[in-house]
PDB file of N, CA and C in Angstrom:
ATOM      1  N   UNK A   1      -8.381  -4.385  27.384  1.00  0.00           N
ATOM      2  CA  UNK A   1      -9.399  -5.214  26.762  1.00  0.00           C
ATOM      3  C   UNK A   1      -9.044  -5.387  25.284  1.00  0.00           C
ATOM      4  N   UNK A   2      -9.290  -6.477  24.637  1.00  0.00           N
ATOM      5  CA  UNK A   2      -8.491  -7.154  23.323  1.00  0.00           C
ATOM      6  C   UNK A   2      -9.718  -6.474  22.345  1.00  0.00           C
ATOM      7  N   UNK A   3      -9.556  -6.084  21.467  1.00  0.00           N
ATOM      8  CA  UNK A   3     -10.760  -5.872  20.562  1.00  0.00           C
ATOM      9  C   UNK A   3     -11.256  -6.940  19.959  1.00  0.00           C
ATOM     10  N   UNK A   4     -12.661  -7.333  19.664  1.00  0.00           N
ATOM     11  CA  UNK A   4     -13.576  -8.468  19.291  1.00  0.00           C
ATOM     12  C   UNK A   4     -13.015  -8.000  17.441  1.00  0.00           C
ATOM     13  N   UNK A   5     -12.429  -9.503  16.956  1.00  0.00           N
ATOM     14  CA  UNK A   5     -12.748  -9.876  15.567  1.00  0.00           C
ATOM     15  C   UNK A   5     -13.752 -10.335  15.129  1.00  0.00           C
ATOM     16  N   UNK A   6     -14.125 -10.310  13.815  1.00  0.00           N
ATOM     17  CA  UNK A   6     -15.226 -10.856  13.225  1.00  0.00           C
ATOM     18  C   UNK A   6     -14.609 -11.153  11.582  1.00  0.00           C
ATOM     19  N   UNK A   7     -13.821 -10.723  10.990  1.00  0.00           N
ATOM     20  CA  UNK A   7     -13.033 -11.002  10.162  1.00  0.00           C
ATOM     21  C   UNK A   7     -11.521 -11.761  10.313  1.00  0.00           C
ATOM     22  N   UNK A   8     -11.244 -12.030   9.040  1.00  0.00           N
ATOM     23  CA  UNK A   8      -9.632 -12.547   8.596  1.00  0.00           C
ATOM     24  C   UNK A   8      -9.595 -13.567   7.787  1.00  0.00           C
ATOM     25  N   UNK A   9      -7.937 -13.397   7.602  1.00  0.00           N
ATOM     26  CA  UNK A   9      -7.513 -13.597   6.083  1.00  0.00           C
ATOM     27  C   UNK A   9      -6.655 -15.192   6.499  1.00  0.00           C
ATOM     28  N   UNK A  10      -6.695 -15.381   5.251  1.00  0.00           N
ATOM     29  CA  UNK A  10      -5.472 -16.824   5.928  1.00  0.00           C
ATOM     30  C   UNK A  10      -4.714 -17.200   4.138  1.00  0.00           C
ATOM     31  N   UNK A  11      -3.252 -16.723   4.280  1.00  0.00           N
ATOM     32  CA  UNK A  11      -2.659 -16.788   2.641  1.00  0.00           C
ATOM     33  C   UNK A  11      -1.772 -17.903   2.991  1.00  0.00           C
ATOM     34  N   UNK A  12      -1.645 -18.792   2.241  1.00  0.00           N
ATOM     35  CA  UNK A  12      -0.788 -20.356   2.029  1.00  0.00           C
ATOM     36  C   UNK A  12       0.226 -19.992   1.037  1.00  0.00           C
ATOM     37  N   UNK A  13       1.038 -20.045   1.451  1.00  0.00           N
ATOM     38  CA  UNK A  13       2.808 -19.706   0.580  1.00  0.00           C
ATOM     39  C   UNK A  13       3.615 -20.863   0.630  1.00  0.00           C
ATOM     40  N   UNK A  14       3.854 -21.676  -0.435  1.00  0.00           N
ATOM     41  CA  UNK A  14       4.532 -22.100  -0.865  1.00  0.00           C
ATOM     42  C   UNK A  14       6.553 -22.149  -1.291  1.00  0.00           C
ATOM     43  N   UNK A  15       6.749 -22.261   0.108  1.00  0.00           N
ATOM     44  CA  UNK A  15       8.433 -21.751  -0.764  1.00  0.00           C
ATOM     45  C   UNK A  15       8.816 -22.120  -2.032  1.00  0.00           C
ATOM     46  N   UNK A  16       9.493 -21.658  -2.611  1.00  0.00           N
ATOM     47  CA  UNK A  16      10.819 -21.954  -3.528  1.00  0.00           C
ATOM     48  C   UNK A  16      11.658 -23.153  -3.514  1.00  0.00           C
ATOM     49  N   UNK A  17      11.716 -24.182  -4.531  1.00  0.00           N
ATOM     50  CA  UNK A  17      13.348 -24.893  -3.917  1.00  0.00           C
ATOM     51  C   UNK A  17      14.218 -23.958  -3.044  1.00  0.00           C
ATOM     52  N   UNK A  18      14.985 -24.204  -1.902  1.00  0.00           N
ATOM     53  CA  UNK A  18      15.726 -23.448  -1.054  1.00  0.00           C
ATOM     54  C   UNK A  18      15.321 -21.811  -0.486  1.00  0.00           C
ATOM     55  N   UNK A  19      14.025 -21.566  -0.883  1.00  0.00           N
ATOM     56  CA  UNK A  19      13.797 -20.300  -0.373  1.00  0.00           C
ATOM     57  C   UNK A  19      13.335 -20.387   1.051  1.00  0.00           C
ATOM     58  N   UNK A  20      13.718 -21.672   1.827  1.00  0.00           N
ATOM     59  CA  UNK A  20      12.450 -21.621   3.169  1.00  0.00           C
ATOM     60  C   UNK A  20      12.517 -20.713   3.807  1.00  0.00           C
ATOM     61  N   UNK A  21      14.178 -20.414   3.911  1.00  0.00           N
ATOM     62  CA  UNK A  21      14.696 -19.492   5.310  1.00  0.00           C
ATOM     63  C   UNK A  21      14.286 -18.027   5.085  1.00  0.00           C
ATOM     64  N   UNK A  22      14.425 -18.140   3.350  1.00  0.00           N
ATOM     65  CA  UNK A  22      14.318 -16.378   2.947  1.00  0.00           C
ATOM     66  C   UNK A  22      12.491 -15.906   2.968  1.00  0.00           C
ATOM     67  N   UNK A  23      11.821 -17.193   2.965  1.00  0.00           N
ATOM     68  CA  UNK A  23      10.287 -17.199   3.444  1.00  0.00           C
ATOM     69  C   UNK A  23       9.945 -16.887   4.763  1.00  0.00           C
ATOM     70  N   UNK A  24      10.810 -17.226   5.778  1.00  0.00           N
ATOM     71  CA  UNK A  24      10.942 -17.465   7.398  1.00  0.00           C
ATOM     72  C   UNK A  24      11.173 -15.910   7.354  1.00  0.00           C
ATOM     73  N   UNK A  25      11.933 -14.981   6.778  1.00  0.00           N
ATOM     74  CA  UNK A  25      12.450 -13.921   6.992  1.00  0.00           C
ATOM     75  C   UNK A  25      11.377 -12.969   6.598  1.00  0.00           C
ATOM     76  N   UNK A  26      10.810 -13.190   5.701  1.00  0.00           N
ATOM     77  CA  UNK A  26       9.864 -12.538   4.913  1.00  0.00           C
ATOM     78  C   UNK A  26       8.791 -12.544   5.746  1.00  0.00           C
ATOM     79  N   UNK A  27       8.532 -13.216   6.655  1.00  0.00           N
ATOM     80  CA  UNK A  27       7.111 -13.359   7.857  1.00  0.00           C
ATOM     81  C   UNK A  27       7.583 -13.022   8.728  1.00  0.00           C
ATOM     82  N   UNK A  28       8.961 -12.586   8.991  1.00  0.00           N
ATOM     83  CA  UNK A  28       9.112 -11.777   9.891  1.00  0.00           C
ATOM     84  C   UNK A  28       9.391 -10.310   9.605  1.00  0.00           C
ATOM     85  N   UNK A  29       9.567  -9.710   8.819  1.00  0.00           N
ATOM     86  CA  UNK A  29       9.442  -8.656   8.339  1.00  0.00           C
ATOM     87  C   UNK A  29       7.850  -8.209   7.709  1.00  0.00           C
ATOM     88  N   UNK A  30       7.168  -8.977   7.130  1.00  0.00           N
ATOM     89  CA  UNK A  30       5.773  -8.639   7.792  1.00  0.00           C
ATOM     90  C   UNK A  30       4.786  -7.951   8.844  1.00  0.00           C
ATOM     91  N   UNK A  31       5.496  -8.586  10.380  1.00  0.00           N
ATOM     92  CA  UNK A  31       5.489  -8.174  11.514  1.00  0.00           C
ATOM     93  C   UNK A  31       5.480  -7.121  11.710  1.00  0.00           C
ATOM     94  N   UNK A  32       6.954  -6.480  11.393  1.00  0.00           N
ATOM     95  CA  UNK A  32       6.935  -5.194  11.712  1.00  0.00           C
ATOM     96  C   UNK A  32       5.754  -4.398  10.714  1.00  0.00           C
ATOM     97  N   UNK A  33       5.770  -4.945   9.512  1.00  0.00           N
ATOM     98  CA  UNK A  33       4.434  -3.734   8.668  1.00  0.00           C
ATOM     99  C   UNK A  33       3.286  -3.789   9.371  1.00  0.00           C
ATOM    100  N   UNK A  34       2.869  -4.953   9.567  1.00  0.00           N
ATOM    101  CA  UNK A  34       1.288  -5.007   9.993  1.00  0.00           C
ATOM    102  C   UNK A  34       1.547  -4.291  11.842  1.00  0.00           C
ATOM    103  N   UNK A  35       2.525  -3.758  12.644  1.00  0.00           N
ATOM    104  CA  UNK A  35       2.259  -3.135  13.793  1.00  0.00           C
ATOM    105  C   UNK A  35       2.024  -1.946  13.373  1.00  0.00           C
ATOM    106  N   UNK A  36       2.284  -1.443  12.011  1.00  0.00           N
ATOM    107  CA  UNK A  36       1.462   0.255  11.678  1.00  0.00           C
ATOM    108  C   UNK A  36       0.209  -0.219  11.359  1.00  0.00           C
ATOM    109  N   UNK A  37      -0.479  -0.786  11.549  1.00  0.00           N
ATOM    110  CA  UNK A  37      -1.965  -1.459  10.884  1.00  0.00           C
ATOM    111  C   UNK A  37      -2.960  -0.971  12.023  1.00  0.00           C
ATOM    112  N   UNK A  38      -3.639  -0.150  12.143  1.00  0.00           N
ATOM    113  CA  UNK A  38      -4.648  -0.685  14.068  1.00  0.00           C
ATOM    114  C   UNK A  38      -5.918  -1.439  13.477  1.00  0.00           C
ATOM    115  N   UNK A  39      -6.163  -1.577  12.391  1.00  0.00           N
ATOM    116  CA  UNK A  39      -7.087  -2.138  12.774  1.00  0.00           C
ATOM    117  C   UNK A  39      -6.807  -3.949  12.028  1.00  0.00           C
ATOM    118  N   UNK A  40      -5.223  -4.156  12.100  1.00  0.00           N
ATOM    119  CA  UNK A  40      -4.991  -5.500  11.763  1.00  0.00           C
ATOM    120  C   UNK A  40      -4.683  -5.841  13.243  1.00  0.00           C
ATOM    121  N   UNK A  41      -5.607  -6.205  14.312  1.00  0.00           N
ATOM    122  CA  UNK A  41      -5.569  -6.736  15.307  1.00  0.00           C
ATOM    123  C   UNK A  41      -5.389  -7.758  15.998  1.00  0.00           C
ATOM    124  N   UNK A  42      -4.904  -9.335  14.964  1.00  0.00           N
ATOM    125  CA  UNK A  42      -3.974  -9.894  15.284  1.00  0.00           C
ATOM    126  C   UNK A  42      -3.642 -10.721  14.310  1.00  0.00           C
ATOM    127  N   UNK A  43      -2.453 -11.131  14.193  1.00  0.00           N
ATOM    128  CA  UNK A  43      -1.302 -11.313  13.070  1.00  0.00           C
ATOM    129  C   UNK A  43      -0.503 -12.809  13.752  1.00  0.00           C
ATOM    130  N   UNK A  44      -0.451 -13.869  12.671  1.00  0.00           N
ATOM    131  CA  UNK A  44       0.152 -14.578  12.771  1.00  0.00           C
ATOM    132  C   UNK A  44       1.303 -15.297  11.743  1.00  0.00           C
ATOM    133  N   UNK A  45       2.575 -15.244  11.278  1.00  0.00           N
ATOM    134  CA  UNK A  45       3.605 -16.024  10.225  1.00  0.00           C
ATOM    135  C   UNK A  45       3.271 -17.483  10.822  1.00  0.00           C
ATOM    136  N   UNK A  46       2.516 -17.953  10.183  1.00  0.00           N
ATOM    137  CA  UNK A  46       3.199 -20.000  10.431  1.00  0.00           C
ATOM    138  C   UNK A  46       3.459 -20.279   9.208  1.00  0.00           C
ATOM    139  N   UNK A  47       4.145 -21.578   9.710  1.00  0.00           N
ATOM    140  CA  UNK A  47       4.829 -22.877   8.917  1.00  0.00           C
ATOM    141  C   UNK A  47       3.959 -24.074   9.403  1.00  0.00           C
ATOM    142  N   UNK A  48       3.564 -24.232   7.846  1.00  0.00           N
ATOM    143  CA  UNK A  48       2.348 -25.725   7.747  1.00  0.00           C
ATOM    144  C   UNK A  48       3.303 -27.105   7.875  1.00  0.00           C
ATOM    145  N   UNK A  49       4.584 -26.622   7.169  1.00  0.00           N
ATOM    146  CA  UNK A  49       5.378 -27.807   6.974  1.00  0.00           C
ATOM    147  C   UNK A  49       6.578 -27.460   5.991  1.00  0.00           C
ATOM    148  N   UNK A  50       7.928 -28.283   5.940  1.00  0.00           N
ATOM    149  CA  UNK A  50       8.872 -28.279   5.551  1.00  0.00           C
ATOM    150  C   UNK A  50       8.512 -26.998   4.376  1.00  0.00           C
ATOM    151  N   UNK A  51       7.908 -26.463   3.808  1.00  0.00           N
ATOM    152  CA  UNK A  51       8.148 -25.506   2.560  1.00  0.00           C
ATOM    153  C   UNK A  51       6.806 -24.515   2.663  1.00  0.00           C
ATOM    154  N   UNK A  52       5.890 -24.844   3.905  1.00  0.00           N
ATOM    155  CA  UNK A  52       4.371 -24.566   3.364  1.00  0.00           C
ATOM    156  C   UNK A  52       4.286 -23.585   4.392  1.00  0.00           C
ATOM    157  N   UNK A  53       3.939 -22.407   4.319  1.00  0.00           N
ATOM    158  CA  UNK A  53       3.693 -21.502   5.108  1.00  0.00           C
ATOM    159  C   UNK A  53       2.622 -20.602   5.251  1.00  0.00           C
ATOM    160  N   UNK A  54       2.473 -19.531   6.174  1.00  0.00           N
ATOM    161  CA  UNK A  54       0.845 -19.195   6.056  1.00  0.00           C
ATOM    162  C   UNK A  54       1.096 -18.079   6.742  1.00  0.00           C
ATOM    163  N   UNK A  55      -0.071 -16.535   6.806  1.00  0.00           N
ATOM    164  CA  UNK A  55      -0.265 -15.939   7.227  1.00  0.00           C
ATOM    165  C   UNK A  55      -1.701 -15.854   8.205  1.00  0.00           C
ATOM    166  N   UNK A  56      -1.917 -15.680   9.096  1.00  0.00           N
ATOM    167  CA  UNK A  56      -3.276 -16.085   9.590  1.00  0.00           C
ATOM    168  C   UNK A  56      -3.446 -14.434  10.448  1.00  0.00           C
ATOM    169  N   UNK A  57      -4.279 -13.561   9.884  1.00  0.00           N
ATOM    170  CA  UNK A  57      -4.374 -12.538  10.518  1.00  0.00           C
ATOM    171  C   UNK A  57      -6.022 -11.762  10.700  1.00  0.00           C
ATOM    172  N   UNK A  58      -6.446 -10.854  11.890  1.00  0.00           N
ATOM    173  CA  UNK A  58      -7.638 -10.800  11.871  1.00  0.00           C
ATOM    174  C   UNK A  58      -8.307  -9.389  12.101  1.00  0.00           C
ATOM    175  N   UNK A  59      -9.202  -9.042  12.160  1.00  0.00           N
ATOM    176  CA  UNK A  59      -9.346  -7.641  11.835  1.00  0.00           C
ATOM    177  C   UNK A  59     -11.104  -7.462  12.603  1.00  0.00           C
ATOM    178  N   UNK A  60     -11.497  -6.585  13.247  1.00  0.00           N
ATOM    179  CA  UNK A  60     -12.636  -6.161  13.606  1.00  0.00           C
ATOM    180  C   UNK A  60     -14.002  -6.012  13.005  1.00  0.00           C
ATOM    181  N   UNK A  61     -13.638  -5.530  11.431  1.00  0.00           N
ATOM    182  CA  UNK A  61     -14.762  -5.221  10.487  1.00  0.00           C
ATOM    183  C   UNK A  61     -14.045  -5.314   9.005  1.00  0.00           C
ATOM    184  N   UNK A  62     -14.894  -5.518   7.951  1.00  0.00           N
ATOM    185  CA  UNK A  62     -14.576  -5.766   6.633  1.00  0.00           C
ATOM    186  C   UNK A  62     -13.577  -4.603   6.353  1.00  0.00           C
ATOM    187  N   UNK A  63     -13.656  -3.433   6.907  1.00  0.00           N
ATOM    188  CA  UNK A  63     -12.996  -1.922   6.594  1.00  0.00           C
ATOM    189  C   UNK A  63     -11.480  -2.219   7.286  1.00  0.00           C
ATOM    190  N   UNK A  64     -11.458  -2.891   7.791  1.00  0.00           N
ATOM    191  CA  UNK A  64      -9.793  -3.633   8.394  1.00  0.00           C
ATOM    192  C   UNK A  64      -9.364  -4.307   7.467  1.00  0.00           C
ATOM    193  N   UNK A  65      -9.716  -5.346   6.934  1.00  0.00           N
ATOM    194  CA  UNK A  65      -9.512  -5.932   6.587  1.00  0.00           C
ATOM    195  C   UNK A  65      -9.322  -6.067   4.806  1.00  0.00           C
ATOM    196  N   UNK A  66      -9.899  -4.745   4.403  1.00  0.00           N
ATOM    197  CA  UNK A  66      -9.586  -4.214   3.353  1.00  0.00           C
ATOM    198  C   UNK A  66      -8.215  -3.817   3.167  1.00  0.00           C
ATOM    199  N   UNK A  67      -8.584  -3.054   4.202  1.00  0.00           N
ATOM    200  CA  UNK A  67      -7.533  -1.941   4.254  1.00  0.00           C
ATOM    201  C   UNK A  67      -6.068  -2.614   4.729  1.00  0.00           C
ATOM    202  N   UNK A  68      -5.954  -3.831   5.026  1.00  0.00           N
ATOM    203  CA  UNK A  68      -4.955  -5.002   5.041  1.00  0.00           C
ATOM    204  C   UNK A  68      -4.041  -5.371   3.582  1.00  0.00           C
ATOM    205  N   UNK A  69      -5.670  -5.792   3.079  1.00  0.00           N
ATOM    206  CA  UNK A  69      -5.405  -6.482   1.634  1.00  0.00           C
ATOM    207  C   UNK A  69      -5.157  -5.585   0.488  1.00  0.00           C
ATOM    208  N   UNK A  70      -4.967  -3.943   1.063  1.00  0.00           N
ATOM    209  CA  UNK A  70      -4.888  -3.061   0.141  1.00  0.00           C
ATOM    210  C   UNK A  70      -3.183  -2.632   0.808  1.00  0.00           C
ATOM    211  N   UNK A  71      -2.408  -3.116   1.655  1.00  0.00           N
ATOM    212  CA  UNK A  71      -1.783  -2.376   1.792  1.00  0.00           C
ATOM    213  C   UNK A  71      -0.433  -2.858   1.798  1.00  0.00           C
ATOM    214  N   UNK A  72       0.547  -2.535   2.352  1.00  0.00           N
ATOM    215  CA  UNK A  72       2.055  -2.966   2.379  1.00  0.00           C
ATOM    216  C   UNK A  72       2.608  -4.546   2.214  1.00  0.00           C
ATOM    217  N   UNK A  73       2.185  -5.185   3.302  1.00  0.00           N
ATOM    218  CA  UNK A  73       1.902  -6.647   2.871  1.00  0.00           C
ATOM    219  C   UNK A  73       1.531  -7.110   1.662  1.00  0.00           C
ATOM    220  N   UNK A  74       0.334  -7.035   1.100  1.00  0.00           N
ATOM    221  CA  UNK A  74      -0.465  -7.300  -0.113  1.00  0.00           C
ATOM    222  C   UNK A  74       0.730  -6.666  -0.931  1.00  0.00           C
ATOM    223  N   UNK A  75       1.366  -5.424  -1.161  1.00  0.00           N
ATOM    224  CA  UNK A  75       2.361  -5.067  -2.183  1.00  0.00           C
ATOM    225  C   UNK A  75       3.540  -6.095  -2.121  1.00  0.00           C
ATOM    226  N   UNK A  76       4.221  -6.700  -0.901  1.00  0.00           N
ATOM    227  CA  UNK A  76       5.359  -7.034  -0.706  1.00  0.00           C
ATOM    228  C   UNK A  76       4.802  -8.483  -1.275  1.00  0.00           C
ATOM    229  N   UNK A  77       3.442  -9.103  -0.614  1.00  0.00           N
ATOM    230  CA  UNK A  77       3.260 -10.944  -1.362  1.00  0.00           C
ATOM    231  C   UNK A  77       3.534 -10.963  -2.771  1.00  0.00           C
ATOM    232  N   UNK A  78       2.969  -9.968  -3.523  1.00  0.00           N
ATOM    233  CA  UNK A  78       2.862  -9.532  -5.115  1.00  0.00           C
ATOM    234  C   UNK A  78       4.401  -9.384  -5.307  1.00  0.00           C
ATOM    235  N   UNK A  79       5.066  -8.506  -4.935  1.00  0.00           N
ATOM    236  CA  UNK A  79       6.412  -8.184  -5.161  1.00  0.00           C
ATOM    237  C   UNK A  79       7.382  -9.603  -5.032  1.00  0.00           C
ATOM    238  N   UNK A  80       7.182 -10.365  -3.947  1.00  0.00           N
ATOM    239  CA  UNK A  80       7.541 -11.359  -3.955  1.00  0.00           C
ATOM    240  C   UNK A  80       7.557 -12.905  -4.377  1.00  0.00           C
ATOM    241  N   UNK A  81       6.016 -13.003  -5.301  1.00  0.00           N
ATOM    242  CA  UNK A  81       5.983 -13.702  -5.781  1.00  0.00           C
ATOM    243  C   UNK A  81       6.300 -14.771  -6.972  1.00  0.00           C
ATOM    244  N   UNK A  82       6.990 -15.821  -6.994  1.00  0.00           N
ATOM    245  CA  UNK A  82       7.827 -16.098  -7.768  1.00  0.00           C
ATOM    246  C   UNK A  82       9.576 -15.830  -7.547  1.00  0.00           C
ATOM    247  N   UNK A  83       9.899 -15.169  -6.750  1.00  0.00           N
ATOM    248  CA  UNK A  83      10.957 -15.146  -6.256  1.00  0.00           C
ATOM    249  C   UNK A  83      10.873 -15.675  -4.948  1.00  0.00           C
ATOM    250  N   UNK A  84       9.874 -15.831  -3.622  1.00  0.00           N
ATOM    251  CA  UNK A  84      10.808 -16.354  -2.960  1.00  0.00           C
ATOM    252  C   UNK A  84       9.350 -17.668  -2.541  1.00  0.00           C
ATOM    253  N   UNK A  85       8.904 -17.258  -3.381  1.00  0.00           N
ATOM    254  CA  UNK A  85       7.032 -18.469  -3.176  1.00  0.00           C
ATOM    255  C   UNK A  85       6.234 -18.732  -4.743  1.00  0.00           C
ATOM    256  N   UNK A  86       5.809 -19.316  -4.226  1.00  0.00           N
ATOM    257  CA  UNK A  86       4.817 -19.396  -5.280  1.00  0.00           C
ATOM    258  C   UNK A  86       3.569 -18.548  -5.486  1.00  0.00           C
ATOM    259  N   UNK A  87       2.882 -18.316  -6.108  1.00  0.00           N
ATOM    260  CA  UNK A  87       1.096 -17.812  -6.347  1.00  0.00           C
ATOM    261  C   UNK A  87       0.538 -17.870  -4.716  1.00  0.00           C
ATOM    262  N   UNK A  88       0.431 -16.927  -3.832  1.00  0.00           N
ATOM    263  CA  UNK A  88      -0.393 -17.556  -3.015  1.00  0.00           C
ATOM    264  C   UNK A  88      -1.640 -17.671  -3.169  1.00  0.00           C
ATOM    265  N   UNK A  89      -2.096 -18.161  -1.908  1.00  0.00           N
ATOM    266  CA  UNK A  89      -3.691 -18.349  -1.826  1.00  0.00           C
ATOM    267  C   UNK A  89      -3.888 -17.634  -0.671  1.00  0.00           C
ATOM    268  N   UNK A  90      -4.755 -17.114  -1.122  1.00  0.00           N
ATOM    269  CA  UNK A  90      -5.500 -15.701  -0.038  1.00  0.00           C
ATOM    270  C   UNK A  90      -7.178 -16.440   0.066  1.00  0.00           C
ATOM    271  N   UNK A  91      -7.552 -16.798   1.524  1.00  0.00           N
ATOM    272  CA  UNK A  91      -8.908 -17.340   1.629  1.00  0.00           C
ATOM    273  C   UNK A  91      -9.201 -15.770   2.728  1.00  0.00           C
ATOM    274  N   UNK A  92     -10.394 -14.754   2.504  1.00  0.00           N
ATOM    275  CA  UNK A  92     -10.978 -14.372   3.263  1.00  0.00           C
ATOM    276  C   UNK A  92     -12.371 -15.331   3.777  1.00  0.00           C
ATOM    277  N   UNK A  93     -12.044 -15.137   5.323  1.00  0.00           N
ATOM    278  CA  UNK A  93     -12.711 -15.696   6.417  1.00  0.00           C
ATOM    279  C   UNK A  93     -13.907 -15.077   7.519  1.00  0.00           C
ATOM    280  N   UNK A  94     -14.833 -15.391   7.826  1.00  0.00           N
ATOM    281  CA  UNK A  94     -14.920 -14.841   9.131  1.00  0.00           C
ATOM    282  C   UNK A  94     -15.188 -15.570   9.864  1.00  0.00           C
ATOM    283  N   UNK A  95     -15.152 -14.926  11.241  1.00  0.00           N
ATOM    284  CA  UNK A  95     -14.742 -15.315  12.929  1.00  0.00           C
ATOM    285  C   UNK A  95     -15.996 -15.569  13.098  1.00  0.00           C
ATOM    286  N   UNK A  96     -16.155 -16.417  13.591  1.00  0.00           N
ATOM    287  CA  UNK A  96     -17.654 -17.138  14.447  1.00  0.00           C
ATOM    288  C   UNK A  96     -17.374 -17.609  15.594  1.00  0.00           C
ATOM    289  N   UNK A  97     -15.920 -17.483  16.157  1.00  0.00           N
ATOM    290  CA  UNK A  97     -16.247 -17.010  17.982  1.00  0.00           C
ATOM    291  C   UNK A  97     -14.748 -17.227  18.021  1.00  0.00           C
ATOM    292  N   UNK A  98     -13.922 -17.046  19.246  1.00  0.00           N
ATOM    293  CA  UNK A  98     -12.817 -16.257  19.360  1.00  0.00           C
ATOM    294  C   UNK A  98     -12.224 -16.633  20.899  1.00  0.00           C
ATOM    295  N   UNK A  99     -11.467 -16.911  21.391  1.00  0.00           N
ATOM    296  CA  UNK A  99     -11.006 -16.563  22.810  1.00  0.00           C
ATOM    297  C   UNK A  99     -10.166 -15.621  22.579  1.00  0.00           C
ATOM    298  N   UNK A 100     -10.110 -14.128  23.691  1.00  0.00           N
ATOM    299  CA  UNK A 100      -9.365 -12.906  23.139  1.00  0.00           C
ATOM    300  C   UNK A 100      -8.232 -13.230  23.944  1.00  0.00           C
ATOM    301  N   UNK A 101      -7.512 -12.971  24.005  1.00  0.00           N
ATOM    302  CA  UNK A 101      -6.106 -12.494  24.705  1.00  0.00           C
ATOM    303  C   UNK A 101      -6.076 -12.121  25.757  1.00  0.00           C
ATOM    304  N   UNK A 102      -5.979 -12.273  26.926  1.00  0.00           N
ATOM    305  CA  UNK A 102      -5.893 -11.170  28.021  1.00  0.00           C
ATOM    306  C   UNK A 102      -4.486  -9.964  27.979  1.00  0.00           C
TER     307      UNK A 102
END
């Protein structure tokens, strides 16, 4: 059984002239951080378009979702910013209904 969200985050990243691929890489190495996460319960890297990219990830209760924006990720966007993106934009969200996963 999928656990019910009620939170999440959604950050808009901007590549670099020529950083797309090293952006593409960077959301995938994400991945692996957020599978030590339990209560980041589901995680998405997209691409909006040729340079525009996004994180779309979701969490059970505000205490997830803190604890997201306090952690490895949140160090690595900061660490990375300006080298391989621009400033992101971090919109916290919540879930007002959901189809779970089987």
């Amino acid at each position: 059984m999928a656990t019910h969200v009620s939170k999440a985050v959604l950050v808009r990243l901007e590549a670099l002239p020529g950083k797309e691929g090293d952006v593409r890489g960077f959301l995938n190495q994400g991945l692996s951080i957020v599978e030590g996460e339990p209560k980041t319960v589901r995680w998405f890297g997209v691409q909006f378009g040729p340079s525009s990219f996004g994180i779309f990830d979701a969490f059970p209760d505000e205490d997830g979702r803190e604890a997201h924006l306090s952690g490895e990720v949140a160090k690595a966007l900061e660490e990375n910013t300006g080298v391989l993106f621009q400033k992101p934009t971090i919109e916290r969200l919540d879930v007002v209904a959901e189809k779970q996963p089987v």
